[in-house]
Each structure stands twice: as structure tokens, then as C-alpha cells.
PDB file of N, CA and C in Angstrom:
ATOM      1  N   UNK A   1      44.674 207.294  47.394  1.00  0.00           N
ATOM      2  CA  UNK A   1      44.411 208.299  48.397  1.00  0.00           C
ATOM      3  C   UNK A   1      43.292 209.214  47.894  1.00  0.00           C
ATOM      4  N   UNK A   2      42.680 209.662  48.558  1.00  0.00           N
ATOM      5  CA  UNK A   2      41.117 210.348  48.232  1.00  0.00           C
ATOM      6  C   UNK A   2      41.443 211.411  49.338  1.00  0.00           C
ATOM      7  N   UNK A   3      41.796 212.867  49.167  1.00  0.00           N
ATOM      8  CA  UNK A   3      41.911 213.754  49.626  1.00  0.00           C
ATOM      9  C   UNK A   3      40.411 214.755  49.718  1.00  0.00           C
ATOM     10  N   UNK A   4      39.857 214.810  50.975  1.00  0.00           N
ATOM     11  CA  UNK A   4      38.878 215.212  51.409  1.00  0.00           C
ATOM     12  C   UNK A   4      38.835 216.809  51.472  1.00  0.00           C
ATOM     13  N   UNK A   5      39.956 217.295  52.057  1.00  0.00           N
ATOM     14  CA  UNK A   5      39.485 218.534  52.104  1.00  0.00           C
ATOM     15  C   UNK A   5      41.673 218.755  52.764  1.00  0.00           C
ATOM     16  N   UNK A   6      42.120 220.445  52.339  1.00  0.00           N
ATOM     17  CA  UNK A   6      42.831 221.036  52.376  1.00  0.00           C
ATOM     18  C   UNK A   6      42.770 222.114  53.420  1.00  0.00           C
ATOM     19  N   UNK A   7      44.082 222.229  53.732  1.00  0.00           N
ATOM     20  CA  UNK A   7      44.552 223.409  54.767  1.00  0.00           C
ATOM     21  C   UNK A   7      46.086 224.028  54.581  1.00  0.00           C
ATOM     22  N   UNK A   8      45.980 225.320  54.156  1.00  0.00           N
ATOM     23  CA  UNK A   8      47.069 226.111  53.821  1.00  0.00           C
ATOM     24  C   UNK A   8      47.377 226.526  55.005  1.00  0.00           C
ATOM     25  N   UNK A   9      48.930 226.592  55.691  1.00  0.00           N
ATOM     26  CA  UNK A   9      49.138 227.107  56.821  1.00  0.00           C
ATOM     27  C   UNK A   9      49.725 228.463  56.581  1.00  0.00           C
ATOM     28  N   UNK A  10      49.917 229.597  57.083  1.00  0.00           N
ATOM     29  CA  UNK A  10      50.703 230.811  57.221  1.00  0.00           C
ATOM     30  C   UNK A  10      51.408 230.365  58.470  1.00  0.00           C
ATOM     31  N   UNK A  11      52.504 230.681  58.735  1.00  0.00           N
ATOM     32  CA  UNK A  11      53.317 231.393  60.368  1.00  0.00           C
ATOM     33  C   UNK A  11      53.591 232.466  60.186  1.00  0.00           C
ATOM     34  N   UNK A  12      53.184 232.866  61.707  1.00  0.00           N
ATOM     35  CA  UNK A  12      53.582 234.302  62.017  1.00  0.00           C
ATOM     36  C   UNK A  12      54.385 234.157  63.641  1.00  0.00           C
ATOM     37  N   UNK A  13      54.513 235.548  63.908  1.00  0.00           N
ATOM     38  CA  UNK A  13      55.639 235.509  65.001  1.00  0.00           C
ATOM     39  C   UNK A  13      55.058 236.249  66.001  1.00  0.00           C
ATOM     40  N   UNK A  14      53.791 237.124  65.581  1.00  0.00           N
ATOM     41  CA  UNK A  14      53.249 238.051  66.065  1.00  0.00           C
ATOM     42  C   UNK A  14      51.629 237.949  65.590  1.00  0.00           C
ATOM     43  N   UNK A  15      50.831 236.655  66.430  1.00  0.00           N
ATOM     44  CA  UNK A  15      49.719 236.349  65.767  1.00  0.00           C
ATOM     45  C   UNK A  15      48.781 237.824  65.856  1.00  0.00           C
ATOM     46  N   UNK A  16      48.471 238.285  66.779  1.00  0.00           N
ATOM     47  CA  UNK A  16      47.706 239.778  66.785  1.00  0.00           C
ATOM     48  C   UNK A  16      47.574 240.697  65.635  1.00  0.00           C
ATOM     49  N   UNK A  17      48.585 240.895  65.425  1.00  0.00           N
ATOM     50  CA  UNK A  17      48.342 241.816  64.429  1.00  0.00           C
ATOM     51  C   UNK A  17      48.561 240.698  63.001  1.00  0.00           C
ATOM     52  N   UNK A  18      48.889 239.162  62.996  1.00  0.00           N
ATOM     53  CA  UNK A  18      48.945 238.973  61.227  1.00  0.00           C
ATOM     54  C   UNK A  18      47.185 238.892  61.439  1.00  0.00           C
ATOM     55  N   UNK A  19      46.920 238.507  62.769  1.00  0.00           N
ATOM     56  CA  UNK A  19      45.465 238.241  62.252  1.00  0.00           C
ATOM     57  C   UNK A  19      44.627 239.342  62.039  1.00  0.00           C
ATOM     58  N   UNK A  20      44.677 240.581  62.784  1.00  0.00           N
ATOM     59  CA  UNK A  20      44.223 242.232  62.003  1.00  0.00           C
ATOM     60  C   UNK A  20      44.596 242.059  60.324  1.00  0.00           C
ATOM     61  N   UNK A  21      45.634 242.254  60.204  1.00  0.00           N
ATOM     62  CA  UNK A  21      46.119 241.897  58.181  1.00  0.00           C
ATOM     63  C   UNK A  21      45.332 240.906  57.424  1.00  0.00           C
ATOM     64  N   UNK A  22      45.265 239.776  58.425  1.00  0.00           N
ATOM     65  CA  UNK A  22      44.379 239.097  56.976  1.00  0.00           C
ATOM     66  C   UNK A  22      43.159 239.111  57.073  1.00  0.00           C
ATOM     67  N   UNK A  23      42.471 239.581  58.698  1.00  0.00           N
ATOM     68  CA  UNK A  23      40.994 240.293  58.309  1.00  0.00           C
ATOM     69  C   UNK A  23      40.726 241.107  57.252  1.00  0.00           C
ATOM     70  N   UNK A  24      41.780 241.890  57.451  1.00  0.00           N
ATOM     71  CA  UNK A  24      41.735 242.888  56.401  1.00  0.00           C
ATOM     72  C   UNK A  24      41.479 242.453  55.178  1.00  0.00           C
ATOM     73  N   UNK A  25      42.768 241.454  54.704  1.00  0.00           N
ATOM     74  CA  UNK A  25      43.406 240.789  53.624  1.00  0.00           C
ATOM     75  C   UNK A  25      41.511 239.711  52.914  1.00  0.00           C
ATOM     76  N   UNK A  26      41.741 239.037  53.318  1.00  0.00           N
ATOM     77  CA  UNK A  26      39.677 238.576  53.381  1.00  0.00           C
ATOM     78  C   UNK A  26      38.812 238.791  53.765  1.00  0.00           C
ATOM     79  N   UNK A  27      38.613 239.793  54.320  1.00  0.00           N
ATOM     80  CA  UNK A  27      37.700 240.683  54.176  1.00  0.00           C
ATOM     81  C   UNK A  27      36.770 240.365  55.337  1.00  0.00           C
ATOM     82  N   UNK A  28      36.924 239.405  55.982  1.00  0.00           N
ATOM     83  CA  UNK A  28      36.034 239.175  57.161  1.00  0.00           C
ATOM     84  C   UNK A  28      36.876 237.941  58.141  1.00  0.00           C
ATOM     85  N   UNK A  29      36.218 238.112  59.569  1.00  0.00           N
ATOM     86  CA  UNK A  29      37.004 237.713  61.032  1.00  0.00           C
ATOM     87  C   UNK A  29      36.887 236.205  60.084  1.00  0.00           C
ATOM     88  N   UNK A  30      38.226 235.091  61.212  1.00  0.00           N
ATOM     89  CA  UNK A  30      38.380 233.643  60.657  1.00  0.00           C
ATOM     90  C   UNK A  30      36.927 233.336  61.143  1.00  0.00           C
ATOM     91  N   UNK A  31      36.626 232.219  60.403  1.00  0.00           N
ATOM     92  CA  UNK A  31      35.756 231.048  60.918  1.00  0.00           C
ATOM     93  C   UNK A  31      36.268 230.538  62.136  1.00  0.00           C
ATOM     94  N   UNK A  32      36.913 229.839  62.410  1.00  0.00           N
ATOM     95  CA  UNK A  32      36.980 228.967  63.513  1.00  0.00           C
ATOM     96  C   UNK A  32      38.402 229.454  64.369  1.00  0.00           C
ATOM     97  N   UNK A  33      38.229 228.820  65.281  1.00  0.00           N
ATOM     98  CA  UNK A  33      40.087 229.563  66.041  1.00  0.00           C
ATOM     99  C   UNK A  33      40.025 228.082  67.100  1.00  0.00           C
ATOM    100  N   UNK A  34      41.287 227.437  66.345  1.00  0.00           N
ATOM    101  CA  UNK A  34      41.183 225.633  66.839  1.00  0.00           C
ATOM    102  C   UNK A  34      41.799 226.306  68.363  1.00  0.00           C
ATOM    103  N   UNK A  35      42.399 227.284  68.175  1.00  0.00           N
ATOM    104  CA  UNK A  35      43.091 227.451  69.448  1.00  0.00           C
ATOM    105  C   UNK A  35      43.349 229.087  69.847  1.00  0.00           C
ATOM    106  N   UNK A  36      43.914 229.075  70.989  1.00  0.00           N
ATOM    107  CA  UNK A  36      44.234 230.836  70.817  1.00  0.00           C
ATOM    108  C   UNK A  36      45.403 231.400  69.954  1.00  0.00           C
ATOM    109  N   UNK A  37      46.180 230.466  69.552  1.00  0.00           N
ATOM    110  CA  UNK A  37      47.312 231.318  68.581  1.00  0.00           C
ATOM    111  C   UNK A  37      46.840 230.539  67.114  1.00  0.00           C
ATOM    112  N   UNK A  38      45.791 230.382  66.566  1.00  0.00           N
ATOM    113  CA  UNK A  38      45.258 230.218  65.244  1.00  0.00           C
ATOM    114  C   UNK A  38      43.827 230.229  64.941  1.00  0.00           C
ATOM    115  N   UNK A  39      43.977 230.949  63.475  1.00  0.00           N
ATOM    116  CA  UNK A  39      42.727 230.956  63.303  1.00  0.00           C
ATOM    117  C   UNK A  39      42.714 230.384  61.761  1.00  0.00           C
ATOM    118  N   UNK A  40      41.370 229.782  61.052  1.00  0.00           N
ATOM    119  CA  UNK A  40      40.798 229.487  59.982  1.00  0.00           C
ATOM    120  C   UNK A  40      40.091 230.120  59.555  1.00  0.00           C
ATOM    121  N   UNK A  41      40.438 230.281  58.049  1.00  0.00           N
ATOM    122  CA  UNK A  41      38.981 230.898  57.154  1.00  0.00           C
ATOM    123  C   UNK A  41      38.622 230.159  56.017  1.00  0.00           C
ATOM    124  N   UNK A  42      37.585 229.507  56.271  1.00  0.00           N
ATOM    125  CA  UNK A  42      37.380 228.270  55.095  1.00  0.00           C
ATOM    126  C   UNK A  42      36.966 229.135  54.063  1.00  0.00           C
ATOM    127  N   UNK A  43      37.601 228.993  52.886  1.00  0.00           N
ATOM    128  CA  UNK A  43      37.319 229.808  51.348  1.00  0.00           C
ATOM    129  C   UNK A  43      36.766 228.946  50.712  1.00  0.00           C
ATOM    130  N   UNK A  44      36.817 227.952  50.267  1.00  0.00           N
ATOM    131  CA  UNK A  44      35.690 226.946  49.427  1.00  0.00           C
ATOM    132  C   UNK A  44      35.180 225.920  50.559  1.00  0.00           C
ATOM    133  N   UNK A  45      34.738 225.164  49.556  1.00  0.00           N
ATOM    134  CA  UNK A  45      34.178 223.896  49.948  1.00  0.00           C
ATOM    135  C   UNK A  45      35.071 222.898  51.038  1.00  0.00           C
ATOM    136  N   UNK A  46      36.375 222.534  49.974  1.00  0.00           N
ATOM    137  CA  UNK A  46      37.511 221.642  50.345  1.00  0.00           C
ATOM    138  C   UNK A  46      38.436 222.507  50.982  1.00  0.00           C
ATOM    139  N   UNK A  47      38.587 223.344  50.991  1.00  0.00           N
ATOM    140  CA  UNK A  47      40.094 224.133  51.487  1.00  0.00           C
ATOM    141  C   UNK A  47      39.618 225.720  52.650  1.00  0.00           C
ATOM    142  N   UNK A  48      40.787 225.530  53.266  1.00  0.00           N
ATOM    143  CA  UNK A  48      40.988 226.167  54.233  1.00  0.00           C
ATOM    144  C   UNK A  48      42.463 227.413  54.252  1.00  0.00           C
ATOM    145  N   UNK A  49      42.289 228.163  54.507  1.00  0.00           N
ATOM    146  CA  UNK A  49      43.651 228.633  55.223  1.00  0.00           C
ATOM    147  C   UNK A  49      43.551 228.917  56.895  1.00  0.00           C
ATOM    148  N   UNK A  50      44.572 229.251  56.844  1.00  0.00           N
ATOM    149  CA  UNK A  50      44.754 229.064  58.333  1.00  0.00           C
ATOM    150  C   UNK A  50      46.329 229.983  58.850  1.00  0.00           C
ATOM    151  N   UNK A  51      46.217 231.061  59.550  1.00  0.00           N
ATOM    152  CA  UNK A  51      47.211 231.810  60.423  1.00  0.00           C
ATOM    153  C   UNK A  51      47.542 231.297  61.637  1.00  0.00           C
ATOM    154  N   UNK A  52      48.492 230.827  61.924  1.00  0.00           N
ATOM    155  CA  UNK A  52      49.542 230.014  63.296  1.00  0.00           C
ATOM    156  C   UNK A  52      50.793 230.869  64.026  1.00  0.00           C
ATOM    157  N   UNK A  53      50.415 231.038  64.976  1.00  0.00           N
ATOM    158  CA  UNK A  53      51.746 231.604  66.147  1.00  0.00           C
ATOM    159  C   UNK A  53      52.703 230.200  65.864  1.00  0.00           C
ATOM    160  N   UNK A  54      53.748 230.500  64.754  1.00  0.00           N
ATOM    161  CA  UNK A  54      54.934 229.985  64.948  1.00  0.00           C
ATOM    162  C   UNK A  54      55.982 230.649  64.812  1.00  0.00           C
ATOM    163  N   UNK A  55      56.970 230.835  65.529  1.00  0.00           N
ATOM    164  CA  UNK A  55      57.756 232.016  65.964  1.00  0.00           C
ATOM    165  C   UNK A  55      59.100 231.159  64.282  1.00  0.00           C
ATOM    166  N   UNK A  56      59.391 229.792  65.157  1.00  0.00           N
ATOM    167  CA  UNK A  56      60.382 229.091  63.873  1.00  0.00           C
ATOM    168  C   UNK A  56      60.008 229.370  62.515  1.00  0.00           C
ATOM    169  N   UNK A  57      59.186 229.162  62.252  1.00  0.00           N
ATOM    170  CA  UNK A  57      58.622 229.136  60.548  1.00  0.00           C
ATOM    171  C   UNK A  57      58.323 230.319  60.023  1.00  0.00           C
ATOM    172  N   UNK A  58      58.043 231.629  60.784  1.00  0.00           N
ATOM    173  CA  UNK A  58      57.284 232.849  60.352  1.00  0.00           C
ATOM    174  C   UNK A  58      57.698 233.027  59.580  1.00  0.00           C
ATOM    175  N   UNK A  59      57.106 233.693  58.502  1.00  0.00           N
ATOM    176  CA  UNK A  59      57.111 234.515  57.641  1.00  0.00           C
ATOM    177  C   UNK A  59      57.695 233.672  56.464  1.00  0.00           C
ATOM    178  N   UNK A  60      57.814 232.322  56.208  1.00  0.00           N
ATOM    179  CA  UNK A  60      58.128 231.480  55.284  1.00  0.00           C
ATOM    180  C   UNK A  60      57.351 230.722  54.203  1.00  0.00           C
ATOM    181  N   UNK A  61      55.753 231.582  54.352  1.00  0.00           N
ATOM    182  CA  UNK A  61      54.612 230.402  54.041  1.00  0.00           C
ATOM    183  C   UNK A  61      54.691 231.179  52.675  1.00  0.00           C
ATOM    184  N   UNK A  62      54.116 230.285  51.739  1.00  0.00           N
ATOM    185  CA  UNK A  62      53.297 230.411  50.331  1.00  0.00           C
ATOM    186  C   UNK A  62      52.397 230.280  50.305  1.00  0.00           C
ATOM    187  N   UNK A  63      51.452 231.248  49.662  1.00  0.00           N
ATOM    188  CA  UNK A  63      49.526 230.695  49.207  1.00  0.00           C
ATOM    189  C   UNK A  63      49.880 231.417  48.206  1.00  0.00           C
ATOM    190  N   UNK A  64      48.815 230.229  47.203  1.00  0.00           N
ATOM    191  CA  UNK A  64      48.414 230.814  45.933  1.00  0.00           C
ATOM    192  C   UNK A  64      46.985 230.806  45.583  1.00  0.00           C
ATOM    193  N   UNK A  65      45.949 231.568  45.761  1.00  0.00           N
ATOM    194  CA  UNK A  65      44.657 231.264  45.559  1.00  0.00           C
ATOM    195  C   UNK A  65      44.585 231.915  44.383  1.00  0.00           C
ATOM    196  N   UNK A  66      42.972 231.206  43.355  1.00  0.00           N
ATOM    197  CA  UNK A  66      42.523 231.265  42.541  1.00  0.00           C
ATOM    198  C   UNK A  66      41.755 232.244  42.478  1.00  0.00           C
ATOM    199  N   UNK A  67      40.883 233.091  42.060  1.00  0.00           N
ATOM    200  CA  UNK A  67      39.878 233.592  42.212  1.00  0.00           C
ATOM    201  C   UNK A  67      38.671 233.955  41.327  1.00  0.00           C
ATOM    202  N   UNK A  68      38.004 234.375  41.177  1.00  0.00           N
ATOM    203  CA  UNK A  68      37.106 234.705  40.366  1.00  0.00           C
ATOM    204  C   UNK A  68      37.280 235.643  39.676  1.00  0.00           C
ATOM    205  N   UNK A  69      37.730 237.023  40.097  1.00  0.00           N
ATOM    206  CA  UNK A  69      38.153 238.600  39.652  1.00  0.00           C
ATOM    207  C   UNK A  69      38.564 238.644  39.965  1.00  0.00           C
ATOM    208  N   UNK A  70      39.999 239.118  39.275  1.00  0.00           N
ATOM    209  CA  UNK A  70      41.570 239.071  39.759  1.00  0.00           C
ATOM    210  C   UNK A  70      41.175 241.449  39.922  1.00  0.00           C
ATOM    211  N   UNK A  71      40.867 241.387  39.031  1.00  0.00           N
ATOM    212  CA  UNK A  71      40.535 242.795  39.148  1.00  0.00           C
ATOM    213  C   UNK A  71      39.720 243.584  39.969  1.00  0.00           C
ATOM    214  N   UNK A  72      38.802 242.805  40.366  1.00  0.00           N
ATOM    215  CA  UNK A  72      37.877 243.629  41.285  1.00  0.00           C
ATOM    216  C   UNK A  72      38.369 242.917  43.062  1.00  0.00           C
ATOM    217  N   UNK A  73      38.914 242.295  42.834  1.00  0.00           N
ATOM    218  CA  UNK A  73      40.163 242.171  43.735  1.00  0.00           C
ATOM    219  C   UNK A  73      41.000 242.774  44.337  1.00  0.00           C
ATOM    220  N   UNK A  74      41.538 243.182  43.406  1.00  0.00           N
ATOM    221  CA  UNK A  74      43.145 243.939  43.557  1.00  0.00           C
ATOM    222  C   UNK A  74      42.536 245.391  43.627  1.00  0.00           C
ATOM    223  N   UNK A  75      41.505 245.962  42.733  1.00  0.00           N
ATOM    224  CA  UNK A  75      41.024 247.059  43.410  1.00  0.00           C
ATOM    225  C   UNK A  75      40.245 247.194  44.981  1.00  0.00           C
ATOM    226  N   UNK A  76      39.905 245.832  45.221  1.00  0.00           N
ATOM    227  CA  UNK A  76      39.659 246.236  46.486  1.00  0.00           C
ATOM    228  C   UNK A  76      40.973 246.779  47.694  1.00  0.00           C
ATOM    229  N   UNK A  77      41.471 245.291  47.413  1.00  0.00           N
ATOM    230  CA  UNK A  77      43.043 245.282  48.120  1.00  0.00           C
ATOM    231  C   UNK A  77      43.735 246.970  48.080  1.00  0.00           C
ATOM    232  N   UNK A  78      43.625 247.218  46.752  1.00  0.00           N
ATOM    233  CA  UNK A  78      44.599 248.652  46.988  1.00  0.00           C
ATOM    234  C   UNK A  78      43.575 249.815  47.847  1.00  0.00           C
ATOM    235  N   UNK A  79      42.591 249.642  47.766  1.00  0.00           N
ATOM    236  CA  UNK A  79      41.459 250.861  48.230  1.00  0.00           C
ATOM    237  C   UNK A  79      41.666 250.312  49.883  1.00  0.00           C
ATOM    238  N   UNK A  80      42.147 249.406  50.676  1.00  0.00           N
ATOM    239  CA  UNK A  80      42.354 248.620  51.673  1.00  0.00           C
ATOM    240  C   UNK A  80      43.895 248.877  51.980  1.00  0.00           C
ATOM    241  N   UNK A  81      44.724 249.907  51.374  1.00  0.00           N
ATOM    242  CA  UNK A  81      46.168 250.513  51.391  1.00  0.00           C
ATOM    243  C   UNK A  81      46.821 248.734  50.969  1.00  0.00           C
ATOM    244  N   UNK A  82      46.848 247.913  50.757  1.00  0.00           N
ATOM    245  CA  UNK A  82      47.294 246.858  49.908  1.00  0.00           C
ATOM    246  C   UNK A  82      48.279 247.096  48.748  1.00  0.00           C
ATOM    247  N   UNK A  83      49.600 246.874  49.343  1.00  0.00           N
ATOM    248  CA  UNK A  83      50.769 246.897  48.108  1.00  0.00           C
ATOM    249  C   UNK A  83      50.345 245.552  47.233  1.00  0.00           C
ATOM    250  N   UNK A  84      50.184 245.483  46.084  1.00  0.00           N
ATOM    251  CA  UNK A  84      50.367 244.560  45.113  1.00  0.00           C
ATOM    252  C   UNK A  84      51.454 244.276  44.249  1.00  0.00           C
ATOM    253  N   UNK A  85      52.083 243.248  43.645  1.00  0.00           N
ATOM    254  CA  UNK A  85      53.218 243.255  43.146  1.00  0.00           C
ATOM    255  C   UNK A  85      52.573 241.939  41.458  1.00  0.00           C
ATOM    256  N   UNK A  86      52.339 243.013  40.162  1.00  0.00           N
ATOM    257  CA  UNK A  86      52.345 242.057  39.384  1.00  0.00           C
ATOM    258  C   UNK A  86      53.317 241.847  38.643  1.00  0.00           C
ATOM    259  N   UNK A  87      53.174 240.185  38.660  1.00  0.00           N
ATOM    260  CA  UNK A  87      54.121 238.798  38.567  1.00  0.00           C
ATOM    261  C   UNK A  87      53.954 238.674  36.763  1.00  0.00           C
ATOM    262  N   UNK A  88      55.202 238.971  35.942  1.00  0.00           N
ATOM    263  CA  UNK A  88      54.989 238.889  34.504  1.00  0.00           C
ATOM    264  C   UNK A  88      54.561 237.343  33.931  1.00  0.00           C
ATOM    265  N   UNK A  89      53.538 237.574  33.279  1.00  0.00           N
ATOM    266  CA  UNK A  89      52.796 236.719  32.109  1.00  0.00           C
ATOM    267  C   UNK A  89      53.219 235.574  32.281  1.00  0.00           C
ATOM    268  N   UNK A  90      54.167 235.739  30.827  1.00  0.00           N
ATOM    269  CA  UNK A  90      55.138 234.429  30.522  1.00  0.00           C
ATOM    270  C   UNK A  90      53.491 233.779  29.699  1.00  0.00           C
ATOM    271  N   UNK A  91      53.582 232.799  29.810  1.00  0.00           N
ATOM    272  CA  UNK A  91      52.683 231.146  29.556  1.00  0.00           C
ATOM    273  C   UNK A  91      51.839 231.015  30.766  1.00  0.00           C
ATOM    274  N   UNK A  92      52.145 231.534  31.945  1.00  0.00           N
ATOM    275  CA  UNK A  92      50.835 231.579  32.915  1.00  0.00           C
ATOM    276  C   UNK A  92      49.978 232.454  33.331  1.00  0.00           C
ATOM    277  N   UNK A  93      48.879 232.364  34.226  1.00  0.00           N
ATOM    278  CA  UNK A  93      48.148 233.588  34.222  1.00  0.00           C
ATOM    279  C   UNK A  93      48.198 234.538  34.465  1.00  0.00           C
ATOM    280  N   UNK A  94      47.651 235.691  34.645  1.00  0.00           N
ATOM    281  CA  UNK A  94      48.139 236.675  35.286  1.00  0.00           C
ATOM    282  C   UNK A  94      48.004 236.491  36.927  1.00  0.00           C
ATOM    283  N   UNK A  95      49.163 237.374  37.505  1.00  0.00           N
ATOM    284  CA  UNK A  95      49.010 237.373  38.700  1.00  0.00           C
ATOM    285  C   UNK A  95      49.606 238.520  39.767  1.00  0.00           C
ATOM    286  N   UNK A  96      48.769 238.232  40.913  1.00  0.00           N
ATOM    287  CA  UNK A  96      49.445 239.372  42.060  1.00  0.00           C
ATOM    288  C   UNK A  96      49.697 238.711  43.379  1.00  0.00           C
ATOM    289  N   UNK A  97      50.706 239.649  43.822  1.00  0.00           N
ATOM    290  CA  UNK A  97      51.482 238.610  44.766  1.00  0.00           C
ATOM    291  C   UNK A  97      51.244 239.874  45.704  1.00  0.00           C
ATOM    292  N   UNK A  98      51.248 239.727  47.263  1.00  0.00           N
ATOM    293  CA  UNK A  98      50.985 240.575  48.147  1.00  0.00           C
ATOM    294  C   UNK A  98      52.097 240.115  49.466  1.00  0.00           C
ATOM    295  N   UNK A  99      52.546 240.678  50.271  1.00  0.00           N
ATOM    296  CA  UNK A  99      53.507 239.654  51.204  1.00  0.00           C
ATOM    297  C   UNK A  99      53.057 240.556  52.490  1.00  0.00           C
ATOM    298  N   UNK A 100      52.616 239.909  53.261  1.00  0.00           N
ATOM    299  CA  UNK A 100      52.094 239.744  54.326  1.00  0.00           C
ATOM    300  C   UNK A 100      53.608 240.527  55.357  1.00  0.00           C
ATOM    301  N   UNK A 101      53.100 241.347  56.683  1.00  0.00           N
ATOM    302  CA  UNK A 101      54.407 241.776  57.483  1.00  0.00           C
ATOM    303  C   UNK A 101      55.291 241.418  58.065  1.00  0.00           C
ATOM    304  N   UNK A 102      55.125 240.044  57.966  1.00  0.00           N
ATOM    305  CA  UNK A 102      56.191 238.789  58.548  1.00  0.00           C
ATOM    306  C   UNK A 102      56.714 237.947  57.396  1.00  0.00           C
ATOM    307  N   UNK A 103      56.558 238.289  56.211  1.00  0.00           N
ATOM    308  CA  UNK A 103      57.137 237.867  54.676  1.00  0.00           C
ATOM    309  C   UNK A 103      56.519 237.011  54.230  1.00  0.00           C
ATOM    310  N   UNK A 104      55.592 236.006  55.059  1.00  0.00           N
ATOM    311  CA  UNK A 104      54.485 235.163  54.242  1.00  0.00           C
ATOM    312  C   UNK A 104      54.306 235.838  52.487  1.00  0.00           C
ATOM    313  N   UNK A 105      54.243 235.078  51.774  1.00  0.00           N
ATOM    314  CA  UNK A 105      53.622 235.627  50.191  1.00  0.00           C
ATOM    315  C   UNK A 105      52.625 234.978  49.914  1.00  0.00           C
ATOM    316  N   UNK A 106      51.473 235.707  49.607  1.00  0.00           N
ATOM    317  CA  UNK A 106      50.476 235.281  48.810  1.00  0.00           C
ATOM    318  C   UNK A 106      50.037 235.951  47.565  1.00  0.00           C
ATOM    319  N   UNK A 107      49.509 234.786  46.461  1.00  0.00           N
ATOM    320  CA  UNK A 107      49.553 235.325  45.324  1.00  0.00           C
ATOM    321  C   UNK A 107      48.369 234.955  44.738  1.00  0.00           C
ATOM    322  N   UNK A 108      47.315 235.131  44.069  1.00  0.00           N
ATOM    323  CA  UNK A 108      46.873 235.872  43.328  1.00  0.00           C
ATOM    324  C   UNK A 108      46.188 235.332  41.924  1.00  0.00           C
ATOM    325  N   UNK A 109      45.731 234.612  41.482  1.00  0.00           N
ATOM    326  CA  UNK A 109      45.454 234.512  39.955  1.00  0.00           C
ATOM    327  C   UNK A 109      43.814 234.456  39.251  1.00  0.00           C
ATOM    328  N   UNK A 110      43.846 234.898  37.884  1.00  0.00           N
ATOM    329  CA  UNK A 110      42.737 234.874  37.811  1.00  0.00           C
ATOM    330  C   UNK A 110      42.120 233.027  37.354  1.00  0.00           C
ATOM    331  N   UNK A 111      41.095 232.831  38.484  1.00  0.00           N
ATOM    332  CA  UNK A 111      41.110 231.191  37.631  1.00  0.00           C
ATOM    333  C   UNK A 111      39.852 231.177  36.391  1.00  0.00           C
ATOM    334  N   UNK A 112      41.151 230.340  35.667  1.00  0.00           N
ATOM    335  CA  UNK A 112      40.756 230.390  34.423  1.00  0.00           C
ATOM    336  C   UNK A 112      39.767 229.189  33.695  1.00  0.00           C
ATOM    337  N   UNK A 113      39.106 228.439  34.752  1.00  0.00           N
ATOM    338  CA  UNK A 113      37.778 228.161  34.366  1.00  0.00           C
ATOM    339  C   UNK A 113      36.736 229.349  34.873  1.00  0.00           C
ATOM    340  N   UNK A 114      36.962 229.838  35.134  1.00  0.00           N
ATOM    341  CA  UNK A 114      35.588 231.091  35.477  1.00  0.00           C
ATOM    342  C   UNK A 114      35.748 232.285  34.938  1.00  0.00           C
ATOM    343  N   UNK A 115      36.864 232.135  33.695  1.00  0.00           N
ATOM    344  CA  UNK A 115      37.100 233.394  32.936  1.00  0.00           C
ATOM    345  C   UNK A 115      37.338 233.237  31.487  1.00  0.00           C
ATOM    346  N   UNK A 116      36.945 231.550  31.198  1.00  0.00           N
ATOM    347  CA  UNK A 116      36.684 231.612  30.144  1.00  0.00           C
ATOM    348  C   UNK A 116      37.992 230.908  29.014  1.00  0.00           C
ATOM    349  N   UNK A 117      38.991 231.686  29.910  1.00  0.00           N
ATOM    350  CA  UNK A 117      40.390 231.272  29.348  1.00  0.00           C
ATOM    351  C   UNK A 117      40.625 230.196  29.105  1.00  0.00           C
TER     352      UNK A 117
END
């Protein structure tokens, strides 16, 4: 199997306002909107996320993105009223976890080919 390209889903219950939050949350409107209750914001190359009016599933999703600056990040996020929640050490990287108003969690890490680690 040769996997081309990725799509992270969120559900929400109340697409309007998750999609105000994760404008917020990335910083700019989705890319594409396949439909009226979803939208996409392609973050790399291969991968996507994506916010969905699903009333069943809301608030059940996981994302974990990588990033470049976990710090100049999270200072944005908090200057953006952004609760952050950091996730102890251990053996993995550091990280921050944020949960979205319908309980979606997304989290946070610094990736550690672009930091050297």
C-alpha cells in the first residue's frame, strides 16, 4: 500500500462556531469546504485536517500535530485566550494538549527532526 496523502477528521455538533475555534486555533479560514457542514485546512504537503457536522461522534476526535516551535506556538495560542494543558515528559517529547468546546483533543509536539533532538 503506498499512502498518498492523509486526512484527520474532528466532529463537532455545532459546526459554526468549532469552525470560528479552529480559525482561531490555525490561524487562518479552511482551504476548501467539500461541503456546507465541513471544512479543510491542508497543513503539509500529504495531510489534511478537516472539521465535520457530526452530531454522533462529536467531540471524540484526536489530533496530534508536529510542529516546528512548540514555543512560539503555545505563546501564540495563549495571547489567542488558548487554555494549554502540558502533558509530562516521561521518554517522549514535550507536549501540549488543547481540547477544543465539543471535547475534540488536540495535541501538540515539538518535532524532533527540526529541533535537532
Amino acid at each position: 500500500m503506498v499512502v498518498t496523502y492523509s486526512f484527520a477528521g474532528l466532529p463537532v455538533a455545532d459546526f459554526a462556531a468549532a469552525y470560528a475555534w479552529y480559525v482561531r486555533l490555525l490561524g487562518r479560514p479552511a482551504d476548501m469546504f467539500p461541503h456546507e457542514h465541513e471544512a479543510v485546512w491542508r497543513l503539509t504537503s500529504g495531510g489534511a485536517v478537516y472539521v465535520v457536522d457530526d452530531c454522533e461522534r462529536a467531540g471524540n476526535g484526536l489530533l496530534t500535530l508536529a510542529i516546528d516551535d512548540l514555543d512560539a506556538y503555545a505563546d501564540r495560542l495563549r495571547t489567542n485566550g488558548f487554555a494549554l494543558t502540558e502533558e509530562p515528559e516521561g521518554s517522549a517529547p514535550r507536549r501540549l494538549t488543547i481540547t477544543d468546546d465539543e471535547g475534540n483533543r488536540i495535541t501538540f509536539f515539538q518535532d524532533p527532526a527540526l529541533s535537532g533532538v
